[in-house]
Protein backbone atom coordinates (compact mmCIF):
# COMPACT_ATOMS: atom_id res chain seq x y z
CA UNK A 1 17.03 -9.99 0.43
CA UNK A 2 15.23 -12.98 -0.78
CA UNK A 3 12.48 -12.52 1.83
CA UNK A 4 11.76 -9.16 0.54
CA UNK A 5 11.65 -10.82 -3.44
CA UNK A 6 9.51 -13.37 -2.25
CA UNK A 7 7.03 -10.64 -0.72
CA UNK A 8 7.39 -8.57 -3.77
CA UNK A 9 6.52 -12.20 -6.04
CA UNK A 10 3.74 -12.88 -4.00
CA UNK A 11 2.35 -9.11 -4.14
CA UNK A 12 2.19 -9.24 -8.07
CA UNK A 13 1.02 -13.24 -8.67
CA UNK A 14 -1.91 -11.55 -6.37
CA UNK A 15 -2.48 -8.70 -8.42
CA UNK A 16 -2.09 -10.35 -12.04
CA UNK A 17 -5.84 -11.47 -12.08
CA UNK A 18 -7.17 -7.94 -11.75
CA UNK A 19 -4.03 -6.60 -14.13
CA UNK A 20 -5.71 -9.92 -16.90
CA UNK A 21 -9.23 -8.14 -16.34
CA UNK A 22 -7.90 -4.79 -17.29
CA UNK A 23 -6.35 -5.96 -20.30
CA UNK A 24 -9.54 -7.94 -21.45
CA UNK A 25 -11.18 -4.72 -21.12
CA UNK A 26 -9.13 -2.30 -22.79
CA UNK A 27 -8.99 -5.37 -25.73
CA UNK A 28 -12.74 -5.33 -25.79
CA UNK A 29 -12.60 -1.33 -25.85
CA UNK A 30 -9.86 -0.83 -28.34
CA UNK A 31 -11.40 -3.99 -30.88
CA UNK A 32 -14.96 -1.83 -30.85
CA UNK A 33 -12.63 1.29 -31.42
CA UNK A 34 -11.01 -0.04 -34.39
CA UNK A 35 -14.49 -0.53 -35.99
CA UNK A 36 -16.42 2.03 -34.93
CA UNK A 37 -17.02 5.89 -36.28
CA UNK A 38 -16.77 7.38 -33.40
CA UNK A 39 -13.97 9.75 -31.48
CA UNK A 40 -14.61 9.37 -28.00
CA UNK A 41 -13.58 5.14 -28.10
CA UNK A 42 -10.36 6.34 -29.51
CA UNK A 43 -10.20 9.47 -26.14
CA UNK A 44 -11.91 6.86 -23.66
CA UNK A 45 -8.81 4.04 -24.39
C-alpha cells in the first residue's frame, strides 16, 4: 500500500508545475476579465 502512495505522491509533485502554469493563466485571464467590456473573457474562462 505505501508503494502505491508513494507512486501516486510522486505522479502529482510531477504534475504540480504544469497544474501552477494553468492557474497563472486562468489568473491572468480572469484579472483582464474583471476589467474588460467584453463577453467572450467571461465564456473563454
Amino acid at each position: 500500500m505505501k508503494s502505491v502512495c508513494r507512486a501516486i505522491a510522486g505522479r502529482i509533485r510531477s504534475e504540480l508545475p504544469e497544474l501552477a502554469q494553468v492557474v497563472e493563466r486562468a489568473t491572468r485571464i480572469w484579472q483582464r476579465a474583471v476589467v474588460s467590456t467584453d463577453d467572450y473573457y467571461v465564456d473563454y474562462v
